[in-house]
Each structure stands twice: as C-alpha cells, then as structure tokens.
C-alpha atoms as a PDB file:
ATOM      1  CA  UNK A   1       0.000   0.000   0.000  1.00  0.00           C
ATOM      2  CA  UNK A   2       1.611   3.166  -0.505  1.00  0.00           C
ATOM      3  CA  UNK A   3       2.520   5.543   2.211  1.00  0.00           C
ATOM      4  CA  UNK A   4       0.290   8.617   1.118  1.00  0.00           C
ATOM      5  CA  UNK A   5      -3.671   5.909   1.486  1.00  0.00           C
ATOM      6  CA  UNK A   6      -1.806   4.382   4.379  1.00  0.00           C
ATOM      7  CA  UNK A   7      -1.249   8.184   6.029  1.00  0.00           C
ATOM      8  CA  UNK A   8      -4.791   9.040   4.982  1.00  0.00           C
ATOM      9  CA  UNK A   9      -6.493   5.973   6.235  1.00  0.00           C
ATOM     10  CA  UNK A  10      -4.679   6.564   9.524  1.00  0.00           C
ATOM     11  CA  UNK A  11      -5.273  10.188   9.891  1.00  0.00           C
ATOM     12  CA  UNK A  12      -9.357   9.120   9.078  1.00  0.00           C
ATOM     13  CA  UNK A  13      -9.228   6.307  11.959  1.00  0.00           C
ATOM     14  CA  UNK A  14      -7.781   9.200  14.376  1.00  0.00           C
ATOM     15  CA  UNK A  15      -9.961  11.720  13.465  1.00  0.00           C
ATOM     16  CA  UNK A  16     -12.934   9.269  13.943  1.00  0.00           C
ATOM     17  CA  UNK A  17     -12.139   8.222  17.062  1.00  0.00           C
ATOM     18  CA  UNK A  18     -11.266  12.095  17.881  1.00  0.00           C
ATOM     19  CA  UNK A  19     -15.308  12.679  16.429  1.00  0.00           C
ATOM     20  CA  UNK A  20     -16.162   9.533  19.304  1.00  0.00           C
ATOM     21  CA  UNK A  21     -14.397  10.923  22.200  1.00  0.00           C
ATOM     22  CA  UNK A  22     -16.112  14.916  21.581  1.00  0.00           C
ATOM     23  CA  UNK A  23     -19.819  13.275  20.823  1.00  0.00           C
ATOM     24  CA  UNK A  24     -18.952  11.378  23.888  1.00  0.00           C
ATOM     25  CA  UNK A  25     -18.074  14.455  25.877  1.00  0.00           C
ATOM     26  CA  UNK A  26     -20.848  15.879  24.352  1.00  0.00           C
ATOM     27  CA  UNK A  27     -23.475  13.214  26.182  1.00  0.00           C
ATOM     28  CA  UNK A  28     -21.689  12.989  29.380  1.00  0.00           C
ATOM     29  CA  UNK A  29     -21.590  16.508  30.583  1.00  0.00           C
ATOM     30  CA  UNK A  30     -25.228  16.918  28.562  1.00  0.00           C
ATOM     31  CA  UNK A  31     -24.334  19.714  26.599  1.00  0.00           C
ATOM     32  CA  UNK A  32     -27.633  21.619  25.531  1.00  0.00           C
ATOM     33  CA  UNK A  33     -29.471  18.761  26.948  1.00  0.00           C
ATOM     34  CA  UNK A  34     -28.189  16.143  24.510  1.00  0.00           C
ATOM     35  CA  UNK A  35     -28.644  13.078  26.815  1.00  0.00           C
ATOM     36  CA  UNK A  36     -32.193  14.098  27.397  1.00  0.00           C
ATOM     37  CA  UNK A  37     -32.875  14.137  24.002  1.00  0.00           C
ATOM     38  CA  UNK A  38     -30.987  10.865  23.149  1.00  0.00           C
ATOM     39  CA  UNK A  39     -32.023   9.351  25.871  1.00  0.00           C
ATOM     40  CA  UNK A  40     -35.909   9.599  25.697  1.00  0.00           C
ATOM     41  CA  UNK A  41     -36.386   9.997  22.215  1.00  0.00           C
ATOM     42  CA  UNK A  42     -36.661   6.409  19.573  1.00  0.00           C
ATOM     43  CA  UNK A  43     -34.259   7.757  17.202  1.00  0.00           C
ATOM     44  CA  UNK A  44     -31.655   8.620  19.854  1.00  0.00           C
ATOM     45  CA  UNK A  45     -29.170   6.039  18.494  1.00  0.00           C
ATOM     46  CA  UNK A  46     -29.726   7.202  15.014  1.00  0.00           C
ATOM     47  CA  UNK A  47     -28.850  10.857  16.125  1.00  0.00           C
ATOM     48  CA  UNK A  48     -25.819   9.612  17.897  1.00  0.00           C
ATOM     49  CA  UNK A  49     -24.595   7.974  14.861  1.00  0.00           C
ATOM     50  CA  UNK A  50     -25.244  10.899  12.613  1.00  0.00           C
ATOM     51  CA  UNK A  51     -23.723  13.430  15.077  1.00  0.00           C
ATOM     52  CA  UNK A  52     -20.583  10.676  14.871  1.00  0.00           C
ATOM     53  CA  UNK A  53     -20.466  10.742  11.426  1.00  0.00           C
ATOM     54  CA  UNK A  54     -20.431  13.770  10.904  1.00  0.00           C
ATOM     55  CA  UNK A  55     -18.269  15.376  13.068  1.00  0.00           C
ATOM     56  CA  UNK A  56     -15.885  12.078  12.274  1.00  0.00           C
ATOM     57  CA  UNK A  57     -15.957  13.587   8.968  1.00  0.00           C
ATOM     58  CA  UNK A  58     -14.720  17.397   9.652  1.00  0.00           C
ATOM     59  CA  UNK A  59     -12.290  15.883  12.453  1.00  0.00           C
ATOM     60  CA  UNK A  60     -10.710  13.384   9.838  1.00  0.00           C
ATOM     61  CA  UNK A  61     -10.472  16.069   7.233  1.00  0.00           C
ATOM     62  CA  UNK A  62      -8.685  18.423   9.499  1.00  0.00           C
ATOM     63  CA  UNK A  63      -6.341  15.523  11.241  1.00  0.00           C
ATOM     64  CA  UNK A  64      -5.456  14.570   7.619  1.00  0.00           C
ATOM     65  CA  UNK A  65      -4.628  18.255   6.671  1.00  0.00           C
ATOM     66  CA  UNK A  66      -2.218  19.088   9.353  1.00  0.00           C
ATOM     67  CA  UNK A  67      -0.697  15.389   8.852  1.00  0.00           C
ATOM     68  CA  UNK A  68      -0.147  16.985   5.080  1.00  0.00           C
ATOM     69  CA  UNK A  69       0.973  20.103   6.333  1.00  0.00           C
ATOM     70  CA  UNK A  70       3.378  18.869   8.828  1.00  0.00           C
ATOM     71  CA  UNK A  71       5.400  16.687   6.290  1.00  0.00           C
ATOM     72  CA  UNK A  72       8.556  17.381   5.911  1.00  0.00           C
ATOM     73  CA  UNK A  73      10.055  18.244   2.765  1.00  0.00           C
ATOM     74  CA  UNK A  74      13.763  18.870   2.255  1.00  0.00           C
ATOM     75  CA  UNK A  75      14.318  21.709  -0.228  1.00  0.00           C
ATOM     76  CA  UNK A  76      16.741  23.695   1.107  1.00  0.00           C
ATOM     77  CA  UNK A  77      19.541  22.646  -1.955  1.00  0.00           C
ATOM     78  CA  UNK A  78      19.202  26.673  -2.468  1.00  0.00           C
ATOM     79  CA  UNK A  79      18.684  26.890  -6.060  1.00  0.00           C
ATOM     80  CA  UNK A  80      15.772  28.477  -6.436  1.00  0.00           C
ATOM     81  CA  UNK A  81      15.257  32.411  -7.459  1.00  0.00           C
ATOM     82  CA  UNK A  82      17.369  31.866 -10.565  1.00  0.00           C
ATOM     83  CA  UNK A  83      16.156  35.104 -12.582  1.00  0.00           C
ATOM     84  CA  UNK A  84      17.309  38.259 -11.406  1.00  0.00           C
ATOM     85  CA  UNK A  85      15.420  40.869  -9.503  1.00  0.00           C
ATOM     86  CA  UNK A  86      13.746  43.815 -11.244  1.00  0.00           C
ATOM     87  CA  UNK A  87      15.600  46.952 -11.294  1.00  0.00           C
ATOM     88  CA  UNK A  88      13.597  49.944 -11.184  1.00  0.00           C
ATOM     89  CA  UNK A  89      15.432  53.077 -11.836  1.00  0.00           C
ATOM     90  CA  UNK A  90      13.579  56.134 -10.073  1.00  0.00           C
ATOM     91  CA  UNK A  91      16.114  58.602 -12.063  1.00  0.00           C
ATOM     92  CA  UNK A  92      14.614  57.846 -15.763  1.00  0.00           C
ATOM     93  CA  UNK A  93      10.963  57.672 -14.779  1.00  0.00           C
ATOM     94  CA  UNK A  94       9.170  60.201 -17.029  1.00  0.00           C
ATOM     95  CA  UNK A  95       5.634  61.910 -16.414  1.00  0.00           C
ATOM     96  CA  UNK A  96       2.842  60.860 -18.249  1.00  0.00           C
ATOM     97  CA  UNK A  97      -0.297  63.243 -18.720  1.00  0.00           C
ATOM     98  CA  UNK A  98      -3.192  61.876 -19.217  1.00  0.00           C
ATOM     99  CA  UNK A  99      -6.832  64.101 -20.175  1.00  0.00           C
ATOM    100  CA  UNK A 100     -10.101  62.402 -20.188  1.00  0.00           C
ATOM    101  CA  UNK A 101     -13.138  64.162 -22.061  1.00  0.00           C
ATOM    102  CA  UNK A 102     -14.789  66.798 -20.103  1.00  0.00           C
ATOM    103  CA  UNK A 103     -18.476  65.925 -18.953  1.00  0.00           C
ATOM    104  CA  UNK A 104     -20.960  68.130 -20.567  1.00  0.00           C
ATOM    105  CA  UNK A 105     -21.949  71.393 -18.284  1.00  0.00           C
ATOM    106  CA  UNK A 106     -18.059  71.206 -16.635  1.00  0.00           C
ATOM    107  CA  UNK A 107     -15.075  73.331 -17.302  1.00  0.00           C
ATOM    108  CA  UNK A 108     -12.018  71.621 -18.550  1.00  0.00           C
ATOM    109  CA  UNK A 109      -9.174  72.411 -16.633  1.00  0.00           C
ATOM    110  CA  UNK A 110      -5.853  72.951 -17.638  1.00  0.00           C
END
C-alpha cells in the first residue's frame, strides 16, 4: 500500500475516534441537553450515529490536513530564485499626462 492511502487511512481512523471521544463528551456533561434528548427519544441512536459521522468527517479532514501540512520536505539545496530581480530606476521615470473628455456642463481644466 503506498505511504500517502496508508497516512490518509490513519489520519481518518484518528480523526474518527477524535469525532467519538467529543460526541462522547458531548453526552456525558449533557451539553444543551443532549442526553435528554438521546435518551428519551426512539431515534436517539440514530442521532448519535449521525452526530458521529459527521463530526468524524470534519475531524478526519482536518487531522489529515495538518498530517499533510506537517510533512517534511527537504528543499533547502538553495537553487531556487534563478532570474534576477527587477531593477527599477527612479532617475529615468518620465511623467505621463493623461486628459479624459470633459463631462458636458463642466469646465475643462488645464
């Protein structure tokens, strides 16, 4: 398996069990009254799962994107910037005037 699906699956396992431990914390300190609701309520299980899934979703996505961002990537052989910097010289800069059409009932100015 190569290392990039074996680094995603992983970072999607930890971010699941991430989205388990917060719906968990969610229920057990009855945020909002969540354990009410689950608790007395025949689709309470089905909630749970949804509120799993998708919060298991957003956590996996943004476990997998900081895995991606921390990678390490050695590129520091120093040969980038090969083309050389823009010179501007402030000495030979000339004036440009520029006149737009007057609007009717205003006096051009000069």
């Amino acid at each position: 398996m190569p290392k990039l699906i074996r680094l995603y699956i992983t970072q999607v396992l930890i971010g699941f069990g991430i989205s388990a431990a917060f719906v968990a914390m969610l229920l057990w300190f009855n945020v909002a009254n969540l354990w009410h609701l689950v608790s007395h309520s025949d689709a309470g299980v089905l909630a749970v799962v949804i509120l799993w899934f998708a919060n298991g979703i957003v956590f996996a996505g943004v476990q997998f994107a900081i895995a991606v961002m921390r990678l390490k990537d050695d590129d520091d052989d120093q040969t980038g910037g090969r083309r050389d910097p823009i010179r501007i010289d402030m000495t030979r800069m000339i004036p440009v005037h520029a006149e737009a059409p007057a609007k009717q009932g205003t006096p051009r100015r000069r």
